[in-house]
PDB file of N, CA and C in Angstrom:
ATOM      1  N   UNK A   1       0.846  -1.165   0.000  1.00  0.00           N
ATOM      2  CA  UNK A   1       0.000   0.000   0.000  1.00  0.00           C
ATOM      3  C   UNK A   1       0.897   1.236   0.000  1.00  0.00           C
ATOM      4  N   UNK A   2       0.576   2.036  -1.203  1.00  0.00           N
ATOM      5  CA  UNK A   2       1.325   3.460  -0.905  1.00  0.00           C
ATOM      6  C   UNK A   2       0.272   4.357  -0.086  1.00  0.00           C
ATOM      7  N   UNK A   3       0.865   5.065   0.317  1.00  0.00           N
ATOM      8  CA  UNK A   3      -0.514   6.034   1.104  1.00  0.00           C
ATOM      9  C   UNK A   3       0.346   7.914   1.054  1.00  0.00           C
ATOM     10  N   UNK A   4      -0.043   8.162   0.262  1.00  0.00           N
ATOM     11  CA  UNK A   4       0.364   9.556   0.168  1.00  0.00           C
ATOM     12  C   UNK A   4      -0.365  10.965   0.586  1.00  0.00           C
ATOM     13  N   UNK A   5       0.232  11.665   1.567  1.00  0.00           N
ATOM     14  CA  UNK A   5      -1.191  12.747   2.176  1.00  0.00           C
ATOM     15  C   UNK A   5      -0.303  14.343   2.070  1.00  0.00           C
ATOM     16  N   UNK A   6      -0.869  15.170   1.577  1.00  0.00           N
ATOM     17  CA  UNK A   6      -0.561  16.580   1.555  1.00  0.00           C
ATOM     18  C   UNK A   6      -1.527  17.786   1.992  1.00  0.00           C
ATOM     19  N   UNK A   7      -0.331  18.103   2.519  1.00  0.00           N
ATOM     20  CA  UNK A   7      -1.668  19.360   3.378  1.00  0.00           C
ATOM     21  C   UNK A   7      -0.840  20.848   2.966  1.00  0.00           C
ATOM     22  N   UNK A   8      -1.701  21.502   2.242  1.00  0.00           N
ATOM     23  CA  UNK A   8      -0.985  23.229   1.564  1.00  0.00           C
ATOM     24  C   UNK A   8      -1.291  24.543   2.319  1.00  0.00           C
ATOM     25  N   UNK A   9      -0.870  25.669   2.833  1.00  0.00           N
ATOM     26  CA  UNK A   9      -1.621  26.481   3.147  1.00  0.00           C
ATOM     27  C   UNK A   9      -0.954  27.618   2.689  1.00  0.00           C
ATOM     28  N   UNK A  10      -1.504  28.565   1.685  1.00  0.00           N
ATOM     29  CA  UNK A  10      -1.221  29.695   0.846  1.00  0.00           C
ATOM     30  C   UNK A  10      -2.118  30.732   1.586  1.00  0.00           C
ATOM     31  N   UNK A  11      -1.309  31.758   1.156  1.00  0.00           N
ATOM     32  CA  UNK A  11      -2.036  33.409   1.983  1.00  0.00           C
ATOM     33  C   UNK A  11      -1.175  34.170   1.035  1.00  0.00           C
ATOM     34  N   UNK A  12      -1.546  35.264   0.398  1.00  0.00           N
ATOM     35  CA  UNK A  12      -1.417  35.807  -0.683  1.00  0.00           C
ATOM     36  C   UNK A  12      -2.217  37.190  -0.082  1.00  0.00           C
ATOM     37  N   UNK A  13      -1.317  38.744  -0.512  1.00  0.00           N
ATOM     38  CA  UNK A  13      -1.876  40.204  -0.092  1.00  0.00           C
ATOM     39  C   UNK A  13      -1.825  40.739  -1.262  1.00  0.00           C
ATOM     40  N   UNK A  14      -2.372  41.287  -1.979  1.00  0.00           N
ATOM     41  CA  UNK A  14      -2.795  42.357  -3.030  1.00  0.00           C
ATOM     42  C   UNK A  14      -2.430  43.197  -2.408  1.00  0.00           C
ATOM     43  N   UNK A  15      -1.798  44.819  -2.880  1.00  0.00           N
ATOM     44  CA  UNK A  15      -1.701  46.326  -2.814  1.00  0.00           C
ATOM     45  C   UNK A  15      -0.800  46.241  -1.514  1.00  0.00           C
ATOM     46  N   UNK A  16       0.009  45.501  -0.938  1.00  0.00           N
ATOM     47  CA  UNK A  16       0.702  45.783  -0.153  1.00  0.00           C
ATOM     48  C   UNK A  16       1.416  46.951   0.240  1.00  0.00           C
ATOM     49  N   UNK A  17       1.041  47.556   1.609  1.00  0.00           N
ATOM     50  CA  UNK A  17       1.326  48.896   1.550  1.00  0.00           C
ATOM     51  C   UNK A  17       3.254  48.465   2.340  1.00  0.00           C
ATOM     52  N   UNK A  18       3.476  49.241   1.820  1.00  0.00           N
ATOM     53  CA  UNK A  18       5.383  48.617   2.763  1.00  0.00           C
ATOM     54  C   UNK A  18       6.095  50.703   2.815  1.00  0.00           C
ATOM     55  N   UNK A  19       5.465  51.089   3.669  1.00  0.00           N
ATOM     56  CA  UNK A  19       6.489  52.357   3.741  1.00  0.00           C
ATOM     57  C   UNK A  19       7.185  52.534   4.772  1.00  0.00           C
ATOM     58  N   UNK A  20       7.538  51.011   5.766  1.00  0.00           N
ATOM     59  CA  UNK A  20       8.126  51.054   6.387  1.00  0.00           C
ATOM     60  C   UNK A  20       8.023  52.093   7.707  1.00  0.00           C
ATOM     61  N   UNK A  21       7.277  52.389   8.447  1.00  0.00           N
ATOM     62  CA  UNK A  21       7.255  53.510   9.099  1.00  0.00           C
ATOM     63  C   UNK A  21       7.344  52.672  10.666  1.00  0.00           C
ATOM     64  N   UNK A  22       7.261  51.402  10.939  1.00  0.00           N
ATOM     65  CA  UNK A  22       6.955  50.722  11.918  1.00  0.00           C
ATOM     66  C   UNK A  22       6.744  49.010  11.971  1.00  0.00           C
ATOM     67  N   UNK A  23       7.027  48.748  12.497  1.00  0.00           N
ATOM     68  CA  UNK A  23       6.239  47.315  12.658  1.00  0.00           C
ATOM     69  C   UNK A  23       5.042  46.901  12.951  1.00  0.00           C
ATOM     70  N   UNK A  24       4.743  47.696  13.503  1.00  0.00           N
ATOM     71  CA  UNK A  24       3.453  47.840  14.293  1.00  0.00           C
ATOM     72  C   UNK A  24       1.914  48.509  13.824  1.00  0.00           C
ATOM     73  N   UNK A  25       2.505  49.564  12.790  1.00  0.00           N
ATOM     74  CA  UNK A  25       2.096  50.425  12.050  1.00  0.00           C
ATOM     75  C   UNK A  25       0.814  49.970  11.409  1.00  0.00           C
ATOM     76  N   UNK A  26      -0.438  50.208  11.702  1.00  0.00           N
ATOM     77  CA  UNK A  26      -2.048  49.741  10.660  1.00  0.00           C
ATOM     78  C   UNK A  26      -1.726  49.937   9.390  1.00  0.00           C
ATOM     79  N   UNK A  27      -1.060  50.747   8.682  1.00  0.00           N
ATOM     80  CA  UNK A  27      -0.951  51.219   7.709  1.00  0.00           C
ATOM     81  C   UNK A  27       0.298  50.526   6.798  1.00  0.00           C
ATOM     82  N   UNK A  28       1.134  49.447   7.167  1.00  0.00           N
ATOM     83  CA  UNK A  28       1.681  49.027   7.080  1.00  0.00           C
ATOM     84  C   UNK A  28       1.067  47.323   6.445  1.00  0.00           C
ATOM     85  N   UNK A  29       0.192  46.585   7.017  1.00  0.00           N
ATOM     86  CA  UNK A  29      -0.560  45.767   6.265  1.00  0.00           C
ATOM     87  C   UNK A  29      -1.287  46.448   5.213  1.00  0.00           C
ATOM     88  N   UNK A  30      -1.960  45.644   4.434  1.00  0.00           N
ATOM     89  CA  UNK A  30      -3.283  45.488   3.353  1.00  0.00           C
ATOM     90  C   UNK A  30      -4.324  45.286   4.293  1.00  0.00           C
ATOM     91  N   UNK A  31      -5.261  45.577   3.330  1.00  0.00           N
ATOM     92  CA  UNK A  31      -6.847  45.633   3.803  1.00  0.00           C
ATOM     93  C   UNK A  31      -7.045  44.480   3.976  1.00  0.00           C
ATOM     94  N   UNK A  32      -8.150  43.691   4.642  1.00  0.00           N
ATOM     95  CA  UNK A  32      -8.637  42.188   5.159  1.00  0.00           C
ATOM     96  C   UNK A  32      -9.293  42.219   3.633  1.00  0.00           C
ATOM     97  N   UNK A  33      -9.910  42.823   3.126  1.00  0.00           N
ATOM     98  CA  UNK A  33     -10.130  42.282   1.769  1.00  0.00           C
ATOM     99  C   UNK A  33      -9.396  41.868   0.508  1.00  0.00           C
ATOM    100  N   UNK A  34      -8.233  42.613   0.973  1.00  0.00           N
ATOM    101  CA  UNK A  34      -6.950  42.242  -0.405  1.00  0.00           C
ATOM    102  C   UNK A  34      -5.993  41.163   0.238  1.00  0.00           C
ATOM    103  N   UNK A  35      -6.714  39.845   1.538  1.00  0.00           N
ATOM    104  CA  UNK A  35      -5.418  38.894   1.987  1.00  0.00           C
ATOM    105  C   UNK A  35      -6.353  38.172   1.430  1.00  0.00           C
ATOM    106  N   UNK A  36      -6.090  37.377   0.936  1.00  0.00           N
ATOM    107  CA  UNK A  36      -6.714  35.577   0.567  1.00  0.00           C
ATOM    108  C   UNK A  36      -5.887  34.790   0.882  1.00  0.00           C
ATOM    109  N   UNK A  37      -6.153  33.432   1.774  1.00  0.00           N
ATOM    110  CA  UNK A  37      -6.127  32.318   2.389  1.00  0.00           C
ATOM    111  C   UNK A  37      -6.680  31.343   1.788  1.00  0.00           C
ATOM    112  N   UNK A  38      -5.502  30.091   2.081  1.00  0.00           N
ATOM    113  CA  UNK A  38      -6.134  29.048   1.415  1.00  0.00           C
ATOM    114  C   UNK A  38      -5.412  27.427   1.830  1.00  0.00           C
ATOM    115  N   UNK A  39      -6.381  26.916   2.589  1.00  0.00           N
ATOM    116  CA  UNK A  39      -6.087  25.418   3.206  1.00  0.00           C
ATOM    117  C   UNK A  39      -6.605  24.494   2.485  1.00  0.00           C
ATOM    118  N   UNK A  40      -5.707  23.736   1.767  1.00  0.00           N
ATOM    119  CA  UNK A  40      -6.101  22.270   0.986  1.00  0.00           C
ATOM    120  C   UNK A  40      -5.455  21.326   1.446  1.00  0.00           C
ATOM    121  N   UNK A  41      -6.123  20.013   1.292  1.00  0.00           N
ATOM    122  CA  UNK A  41      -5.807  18.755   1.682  1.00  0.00           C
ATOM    123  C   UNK A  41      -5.638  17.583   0.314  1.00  0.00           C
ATOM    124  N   UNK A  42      -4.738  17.040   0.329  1.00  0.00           N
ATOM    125  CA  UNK A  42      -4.804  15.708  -0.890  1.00  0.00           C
ATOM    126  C   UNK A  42      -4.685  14.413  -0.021  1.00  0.00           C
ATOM    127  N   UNK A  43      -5.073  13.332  -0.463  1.00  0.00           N
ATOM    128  CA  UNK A  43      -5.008  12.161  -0.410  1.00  0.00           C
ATOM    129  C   UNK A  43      -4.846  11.439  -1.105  1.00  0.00           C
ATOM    130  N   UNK A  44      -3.998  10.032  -1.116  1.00  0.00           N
ATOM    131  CA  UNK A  44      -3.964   9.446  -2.673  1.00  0.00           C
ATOM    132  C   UNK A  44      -3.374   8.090  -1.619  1.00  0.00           C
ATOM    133  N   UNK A  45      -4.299   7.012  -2.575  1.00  0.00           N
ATOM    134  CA  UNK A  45      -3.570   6.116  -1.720  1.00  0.00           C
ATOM    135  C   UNK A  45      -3.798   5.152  -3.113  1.00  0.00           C
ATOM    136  N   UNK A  46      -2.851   4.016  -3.266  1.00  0.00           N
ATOM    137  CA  UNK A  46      -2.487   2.985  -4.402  1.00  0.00           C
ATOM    138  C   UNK A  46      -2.696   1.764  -3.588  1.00  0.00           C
ATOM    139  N   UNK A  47      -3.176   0.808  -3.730  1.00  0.00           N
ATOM    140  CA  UNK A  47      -2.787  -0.357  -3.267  1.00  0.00           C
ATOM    141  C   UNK A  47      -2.369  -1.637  -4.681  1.00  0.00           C
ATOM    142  N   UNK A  48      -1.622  -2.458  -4.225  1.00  0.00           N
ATOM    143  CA  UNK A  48      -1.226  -3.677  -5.121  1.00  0.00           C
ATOM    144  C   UNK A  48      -1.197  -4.812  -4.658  1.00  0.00           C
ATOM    145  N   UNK A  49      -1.867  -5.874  -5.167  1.00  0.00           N
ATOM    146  CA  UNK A  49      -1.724  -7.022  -4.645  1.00  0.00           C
ATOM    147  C   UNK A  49      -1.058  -7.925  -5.443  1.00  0.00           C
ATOM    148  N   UNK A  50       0.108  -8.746  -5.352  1.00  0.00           N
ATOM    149  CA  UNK A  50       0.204  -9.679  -7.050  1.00  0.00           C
ATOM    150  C   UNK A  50       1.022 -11.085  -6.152  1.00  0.00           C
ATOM    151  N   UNK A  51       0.114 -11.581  -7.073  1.00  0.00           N
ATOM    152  CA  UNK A  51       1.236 -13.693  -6.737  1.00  0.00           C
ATOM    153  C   UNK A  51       1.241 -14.423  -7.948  1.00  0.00           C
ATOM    154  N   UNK A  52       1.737 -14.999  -7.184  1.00  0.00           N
ATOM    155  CA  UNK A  52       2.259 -16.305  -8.261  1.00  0.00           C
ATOM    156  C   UNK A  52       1.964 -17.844  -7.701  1.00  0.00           C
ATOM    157  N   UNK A  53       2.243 -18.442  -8.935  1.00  0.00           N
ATOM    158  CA  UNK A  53       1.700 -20.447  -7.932  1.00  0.00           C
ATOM    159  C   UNK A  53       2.775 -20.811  -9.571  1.00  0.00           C
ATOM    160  N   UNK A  54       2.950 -21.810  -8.887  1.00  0.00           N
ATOM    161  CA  UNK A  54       4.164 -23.106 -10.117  1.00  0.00           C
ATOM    162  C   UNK A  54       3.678 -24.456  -9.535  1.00  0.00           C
ATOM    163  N   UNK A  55       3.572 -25.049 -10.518  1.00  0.00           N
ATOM    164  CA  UNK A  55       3.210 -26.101 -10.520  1.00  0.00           C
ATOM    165  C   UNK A  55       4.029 -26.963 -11.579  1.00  0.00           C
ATOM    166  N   UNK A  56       4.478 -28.381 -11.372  1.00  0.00           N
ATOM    167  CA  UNK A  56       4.957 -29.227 -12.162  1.00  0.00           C
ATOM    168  C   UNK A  56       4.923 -30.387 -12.407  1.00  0.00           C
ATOM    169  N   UNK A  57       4.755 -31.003 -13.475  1.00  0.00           N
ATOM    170  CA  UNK A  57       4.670 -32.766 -14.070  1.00  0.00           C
ATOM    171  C   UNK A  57       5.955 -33.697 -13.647  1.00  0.00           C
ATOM    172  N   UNK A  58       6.678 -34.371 -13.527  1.00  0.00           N
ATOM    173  CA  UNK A  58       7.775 -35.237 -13.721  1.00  0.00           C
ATOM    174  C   UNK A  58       8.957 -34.118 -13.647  1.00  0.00           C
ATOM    175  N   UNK A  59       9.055 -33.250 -13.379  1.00  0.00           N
ATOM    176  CA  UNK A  59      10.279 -32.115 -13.805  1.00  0.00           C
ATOM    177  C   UNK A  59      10.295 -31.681 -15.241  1.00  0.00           C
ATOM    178  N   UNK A  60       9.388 -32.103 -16.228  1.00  0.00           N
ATOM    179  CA  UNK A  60       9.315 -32.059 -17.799  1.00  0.00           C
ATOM    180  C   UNK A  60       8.523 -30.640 -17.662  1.00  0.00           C
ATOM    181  N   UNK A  61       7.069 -30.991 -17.342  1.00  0.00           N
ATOM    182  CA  UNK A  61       6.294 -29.740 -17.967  1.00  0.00           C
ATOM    183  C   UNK A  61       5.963 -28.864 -16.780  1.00  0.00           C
ATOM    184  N   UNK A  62       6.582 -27.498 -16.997  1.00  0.00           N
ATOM    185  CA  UNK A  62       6.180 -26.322 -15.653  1.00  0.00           C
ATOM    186  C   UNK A  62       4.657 -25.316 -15.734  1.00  0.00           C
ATOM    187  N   UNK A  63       4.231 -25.428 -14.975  1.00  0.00           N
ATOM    188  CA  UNK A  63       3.168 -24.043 -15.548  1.00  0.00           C
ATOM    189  C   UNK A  63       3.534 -23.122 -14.168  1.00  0.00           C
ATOM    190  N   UNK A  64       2.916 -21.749 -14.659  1.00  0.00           N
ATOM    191  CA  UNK A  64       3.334 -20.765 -13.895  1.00  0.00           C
ATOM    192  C   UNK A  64       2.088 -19.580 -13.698  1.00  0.00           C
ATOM    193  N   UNK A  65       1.162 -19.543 -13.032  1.00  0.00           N
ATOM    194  CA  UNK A  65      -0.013 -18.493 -12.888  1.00  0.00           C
ATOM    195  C   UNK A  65       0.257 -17.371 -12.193  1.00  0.00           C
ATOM    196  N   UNK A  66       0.213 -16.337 -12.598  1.00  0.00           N
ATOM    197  CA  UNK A  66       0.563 -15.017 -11.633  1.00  0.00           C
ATOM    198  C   UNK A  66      -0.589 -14.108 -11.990  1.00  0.00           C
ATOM    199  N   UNK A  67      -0.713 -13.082 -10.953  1.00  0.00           N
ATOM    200  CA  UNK A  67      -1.804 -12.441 -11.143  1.00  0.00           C
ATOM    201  C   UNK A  67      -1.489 -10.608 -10.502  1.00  0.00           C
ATOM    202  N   UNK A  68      -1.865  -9.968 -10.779  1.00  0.00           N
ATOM    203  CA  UNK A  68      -1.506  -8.507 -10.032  1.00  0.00           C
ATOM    204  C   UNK A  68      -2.737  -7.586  -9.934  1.00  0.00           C
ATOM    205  N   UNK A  69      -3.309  -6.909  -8.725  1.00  0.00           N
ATOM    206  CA  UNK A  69      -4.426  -6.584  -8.306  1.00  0.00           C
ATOM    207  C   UNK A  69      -3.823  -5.114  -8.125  1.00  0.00           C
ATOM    208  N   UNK A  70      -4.863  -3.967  -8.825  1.00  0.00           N
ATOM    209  CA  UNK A  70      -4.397  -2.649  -8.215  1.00  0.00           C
ATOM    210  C   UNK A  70      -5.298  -1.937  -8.319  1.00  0.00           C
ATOM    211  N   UNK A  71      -5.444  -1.158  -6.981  1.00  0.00           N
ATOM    212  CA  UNK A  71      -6.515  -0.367  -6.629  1.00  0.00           C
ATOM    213  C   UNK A  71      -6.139   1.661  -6.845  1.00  0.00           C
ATOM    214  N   UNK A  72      -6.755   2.230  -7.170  1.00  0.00           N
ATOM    215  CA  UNK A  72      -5.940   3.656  -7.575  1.00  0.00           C
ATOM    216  C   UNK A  72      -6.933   4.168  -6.408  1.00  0.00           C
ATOM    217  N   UNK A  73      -6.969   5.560  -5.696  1.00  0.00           N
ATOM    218  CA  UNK A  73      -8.170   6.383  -4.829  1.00  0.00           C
ATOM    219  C   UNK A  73      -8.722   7.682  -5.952  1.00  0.00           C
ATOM    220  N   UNK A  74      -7.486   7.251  -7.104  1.00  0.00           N
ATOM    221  CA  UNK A  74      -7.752   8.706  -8.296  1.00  0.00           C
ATOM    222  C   UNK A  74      -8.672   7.999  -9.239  1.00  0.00           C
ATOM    223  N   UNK A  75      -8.987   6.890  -9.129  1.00  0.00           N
ATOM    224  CA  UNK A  75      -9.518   5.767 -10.503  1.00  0.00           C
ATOM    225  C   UNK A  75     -10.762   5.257  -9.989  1.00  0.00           C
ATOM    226  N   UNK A  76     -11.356   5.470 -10.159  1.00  0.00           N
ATOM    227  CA  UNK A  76     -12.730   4.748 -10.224  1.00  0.00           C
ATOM    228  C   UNK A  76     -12.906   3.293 -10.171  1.00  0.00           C
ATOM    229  N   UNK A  77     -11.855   2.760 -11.675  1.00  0.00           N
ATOM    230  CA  UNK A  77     -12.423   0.347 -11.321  1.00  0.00           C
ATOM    231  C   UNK A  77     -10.617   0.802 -11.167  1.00  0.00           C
ATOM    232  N   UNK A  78     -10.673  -0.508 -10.670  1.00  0.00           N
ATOM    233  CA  UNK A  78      -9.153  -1.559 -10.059  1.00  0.00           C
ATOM    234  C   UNK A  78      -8.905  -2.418 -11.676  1.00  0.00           C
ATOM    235  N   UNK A  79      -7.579  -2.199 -11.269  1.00  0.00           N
ATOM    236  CA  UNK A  79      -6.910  -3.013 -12.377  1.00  0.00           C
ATOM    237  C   UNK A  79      -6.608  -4.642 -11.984  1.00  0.00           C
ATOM    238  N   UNK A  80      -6.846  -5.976 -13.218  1.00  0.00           N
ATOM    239  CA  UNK A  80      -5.904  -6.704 -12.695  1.00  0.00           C
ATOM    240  C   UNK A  80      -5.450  -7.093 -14.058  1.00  0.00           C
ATOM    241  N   UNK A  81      -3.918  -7.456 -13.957  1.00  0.00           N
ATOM    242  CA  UNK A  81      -3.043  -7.982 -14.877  1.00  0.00           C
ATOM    243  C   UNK A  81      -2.846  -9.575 -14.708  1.00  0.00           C
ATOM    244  N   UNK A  82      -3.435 -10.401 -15.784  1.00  0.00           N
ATOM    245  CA  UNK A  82      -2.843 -12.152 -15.494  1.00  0.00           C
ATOM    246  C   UNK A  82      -2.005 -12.006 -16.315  1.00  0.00           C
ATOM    247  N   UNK A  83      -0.730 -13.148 -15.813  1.00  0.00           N
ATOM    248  CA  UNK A  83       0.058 -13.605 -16.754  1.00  0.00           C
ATOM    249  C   UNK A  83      -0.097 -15.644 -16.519  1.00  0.00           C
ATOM    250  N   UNK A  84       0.842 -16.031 -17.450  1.00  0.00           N
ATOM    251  CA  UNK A  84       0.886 -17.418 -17.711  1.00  0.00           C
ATOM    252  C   UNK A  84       2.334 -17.979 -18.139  1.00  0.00           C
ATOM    253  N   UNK A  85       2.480 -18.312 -17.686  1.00  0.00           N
ATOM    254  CA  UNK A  85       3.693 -19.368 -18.589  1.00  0.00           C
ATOM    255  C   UNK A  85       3.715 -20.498 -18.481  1.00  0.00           C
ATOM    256  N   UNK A  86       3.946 -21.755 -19.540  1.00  0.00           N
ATOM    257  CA  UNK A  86       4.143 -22.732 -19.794  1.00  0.00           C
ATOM    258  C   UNK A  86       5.116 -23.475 -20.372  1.00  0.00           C
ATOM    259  N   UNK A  87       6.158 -24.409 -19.475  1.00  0.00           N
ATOM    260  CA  UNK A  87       7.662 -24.630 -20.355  1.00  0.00           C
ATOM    261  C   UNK A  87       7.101 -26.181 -20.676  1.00  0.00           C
ATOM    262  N   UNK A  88       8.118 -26.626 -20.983  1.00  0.00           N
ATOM    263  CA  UNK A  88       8.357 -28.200 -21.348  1.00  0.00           C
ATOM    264  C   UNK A  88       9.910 -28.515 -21.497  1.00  0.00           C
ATOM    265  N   UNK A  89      10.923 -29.074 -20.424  1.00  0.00           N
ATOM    266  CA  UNK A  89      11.683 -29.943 -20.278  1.00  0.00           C
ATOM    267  C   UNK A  89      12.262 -30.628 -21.534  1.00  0.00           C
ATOM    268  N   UNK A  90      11.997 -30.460 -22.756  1.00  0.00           N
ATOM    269  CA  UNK A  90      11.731 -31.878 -23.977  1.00  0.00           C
ATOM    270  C   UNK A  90      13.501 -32.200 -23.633  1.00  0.00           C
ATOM    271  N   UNK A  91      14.527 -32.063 -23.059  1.00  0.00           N
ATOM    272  CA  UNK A  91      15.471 -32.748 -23.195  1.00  0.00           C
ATOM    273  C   UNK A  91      15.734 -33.933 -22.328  1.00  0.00           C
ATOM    274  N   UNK A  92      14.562 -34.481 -21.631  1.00  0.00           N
ATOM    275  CA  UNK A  92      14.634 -35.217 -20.127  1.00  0.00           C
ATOM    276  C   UNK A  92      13.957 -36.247 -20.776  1.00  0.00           C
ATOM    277  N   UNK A  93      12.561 -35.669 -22.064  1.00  0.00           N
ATOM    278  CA  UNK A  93      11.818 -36.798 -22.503  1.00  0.00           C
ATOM    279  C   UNK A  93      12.478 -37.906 -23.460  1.00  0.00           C
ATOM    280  N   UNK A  94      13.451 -37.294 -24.450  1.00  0.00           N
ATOM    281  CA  UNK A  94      14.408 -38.020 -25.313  1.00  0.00           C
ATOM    282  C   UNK A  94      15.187 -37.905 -25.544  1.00  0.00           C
ATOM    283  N   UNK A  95      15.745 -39.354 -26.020  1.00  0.00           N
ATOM    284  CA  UNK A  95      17.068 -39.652 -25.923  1.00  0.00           C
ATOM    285  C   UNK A  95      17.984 -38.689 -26.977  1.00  0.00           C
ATOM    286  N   UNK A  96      19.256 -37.816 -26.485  1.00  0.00           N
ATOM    287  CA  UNK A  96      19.720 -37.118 -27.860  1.00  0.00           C
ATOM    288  C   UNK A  96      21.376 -37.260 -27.407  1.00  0.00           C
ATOM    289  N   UNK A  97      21.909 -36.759 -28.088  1.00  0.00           N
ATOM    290  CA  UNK A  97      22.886 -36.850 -28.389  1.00  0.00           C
ATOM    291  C   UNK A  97      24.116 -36.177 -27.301  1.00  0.00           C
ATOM    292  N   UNK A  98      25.260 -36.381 -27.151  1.00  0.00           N
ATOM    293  CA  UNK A  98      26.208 -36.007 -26.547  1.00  0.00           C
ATOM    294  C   UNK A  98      26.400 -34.512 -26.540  1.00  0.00           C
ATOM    295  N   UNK A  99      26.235 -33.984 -26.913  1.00  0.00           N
ATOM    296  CA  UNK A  99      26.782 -33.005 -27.379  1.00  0.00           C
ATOM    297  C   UNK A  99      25.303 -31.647 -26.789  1.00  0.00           C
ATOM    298  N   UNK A 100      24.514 -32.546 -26.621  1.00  0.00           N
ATOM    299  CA  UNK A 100      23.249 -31.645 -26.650  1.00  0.00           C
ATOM    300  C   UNK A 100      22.728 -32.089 -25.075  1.00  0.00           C
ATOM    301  N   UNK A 101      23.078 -30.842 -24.455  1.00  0.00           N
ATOM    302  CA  UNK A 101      22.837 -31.181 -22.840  1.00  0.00           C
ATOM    303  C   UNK A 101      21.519 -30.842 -22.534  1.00  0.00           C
ATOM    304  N   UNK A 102      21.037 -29.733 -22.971  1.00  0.00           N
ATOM    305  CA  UNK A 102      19.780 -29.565 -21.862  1.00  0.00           C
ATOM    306  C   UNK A 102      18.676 -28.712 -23.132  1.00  0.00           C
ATOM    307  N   UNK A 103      17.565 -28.708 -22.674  1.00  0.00           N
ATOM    308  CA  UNK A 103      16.643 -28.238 -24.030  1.00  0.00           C
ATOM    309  C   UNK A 103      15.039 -28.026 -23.861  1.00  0.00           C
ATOM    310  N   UNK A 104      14.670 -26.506 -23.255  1.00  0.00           N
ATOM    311  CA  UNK A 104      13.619 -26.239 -22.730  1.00  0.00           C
ATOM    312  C   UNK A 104      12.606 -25.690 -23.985  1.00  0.00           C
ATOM    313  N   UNK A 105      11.300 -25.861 -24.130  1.00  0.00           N
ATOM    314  CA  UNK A 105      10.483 -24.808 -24.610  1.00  0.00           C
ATOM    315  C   UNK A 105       9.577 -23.588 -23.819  1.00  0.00           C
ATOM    316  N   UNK A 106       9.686 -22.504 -24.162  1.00  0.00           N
ATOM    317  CA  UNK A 106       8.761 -21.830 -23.319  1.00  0.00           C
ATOM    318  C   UNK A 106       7.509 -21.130 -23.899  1.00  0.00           C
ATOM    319  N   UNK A 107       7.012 -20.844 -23.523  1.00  0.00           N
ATOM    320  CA  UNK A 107       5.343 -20.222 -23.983  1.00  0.00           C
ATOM    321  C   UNK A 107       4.791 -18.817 -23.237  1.00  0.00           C
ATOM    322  N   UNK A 108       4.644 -17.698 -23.174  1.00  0.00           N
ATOM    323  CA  UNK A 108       4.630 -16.991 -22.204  1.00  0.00           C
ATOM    324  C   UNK A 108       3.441 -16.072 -22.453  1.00  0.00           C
ATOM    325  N   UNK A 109       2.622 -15.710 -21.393  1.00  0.00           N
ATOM    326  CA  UNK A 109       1.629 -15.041 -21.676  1.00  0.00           C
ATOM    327  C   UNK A 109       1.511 -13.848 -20.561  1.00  0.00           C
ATOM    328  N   UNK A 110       0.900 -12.336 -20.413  1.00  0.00           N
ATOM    329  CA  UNK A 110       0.882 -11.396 -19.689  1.00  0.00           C
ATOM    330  C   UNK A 110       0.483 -10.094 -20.011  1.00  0.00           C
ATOM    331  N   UNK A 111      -0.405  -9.562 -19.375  1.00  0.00           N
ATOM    332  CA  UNK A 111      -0.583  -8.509 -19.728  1.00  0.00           C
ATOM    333  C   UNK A 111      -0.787  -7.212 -19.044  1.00  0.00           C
ATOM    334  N   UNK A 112      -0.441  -6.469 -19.235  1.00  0.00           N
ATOM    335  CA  UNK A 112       0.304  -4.766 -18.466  1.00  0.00           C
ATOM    336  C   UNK A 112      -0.395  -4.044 -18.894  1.00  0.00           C
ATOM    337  N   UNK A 113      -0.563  -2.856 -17.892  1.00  0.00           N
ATOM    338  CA  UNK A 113      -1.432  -1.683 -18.349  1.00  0.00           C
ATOM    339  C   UNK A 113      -1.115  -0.932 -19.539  1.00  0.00           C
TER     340      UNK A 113
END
């Protein structure tokens, strides 16, 4: 979970009088009508959920299910992404040659925003 929070506070004077005569001085601020103020708040929070599972035959054939869950607070629907993969071992199933040690196929499936 990300969780992101912002809090702003702006104050802004039009016609600023500055003749310096005091610190203290009335005449030295702006009018209550030329200050504007301003308190905002954001929130934003993401969440993600994602797994995986493997599963296998004899050590020959692998499958692989994964899945990824995501929630936005800016988004309205939740996302989810499946993926897949599927190998096959074929060098364990037959007999080959010296020279030829090891020999996988793969298959791969997934999809991203």
């Amino acid at each position: 979970m990300n969780d992101r929070s912002l809090k702003r506070n702006f104050t802004q004077a039009d016609n600023f009088t500055a003749n310096f005569r005091g610190l203290f001085d009335p005449n030295e601020v702006s009018k209550k009508e030329n200050i504007t103020s301003e308190v905002g708040r954001t929130l934003r929070r993401n969440i993600r959920l994602y797994g995986t599972a493997n599963f296998d035959i004899d050590e020959q054939l692998f499958l692989t299910l994964g899945g990824a869950y995501e929630k936005h607070s800016t988004l309205a629907d939740p996302f989810f992404y499946p993926s897949a993969e599927l190998g096959w071992n074929f060098s364990s199933s037959f007999d080959k040659p010296d020279w030829f040690s090891f020999g996988k196929l793969r298959l791969s499936y997934g999809q991203v925003g």
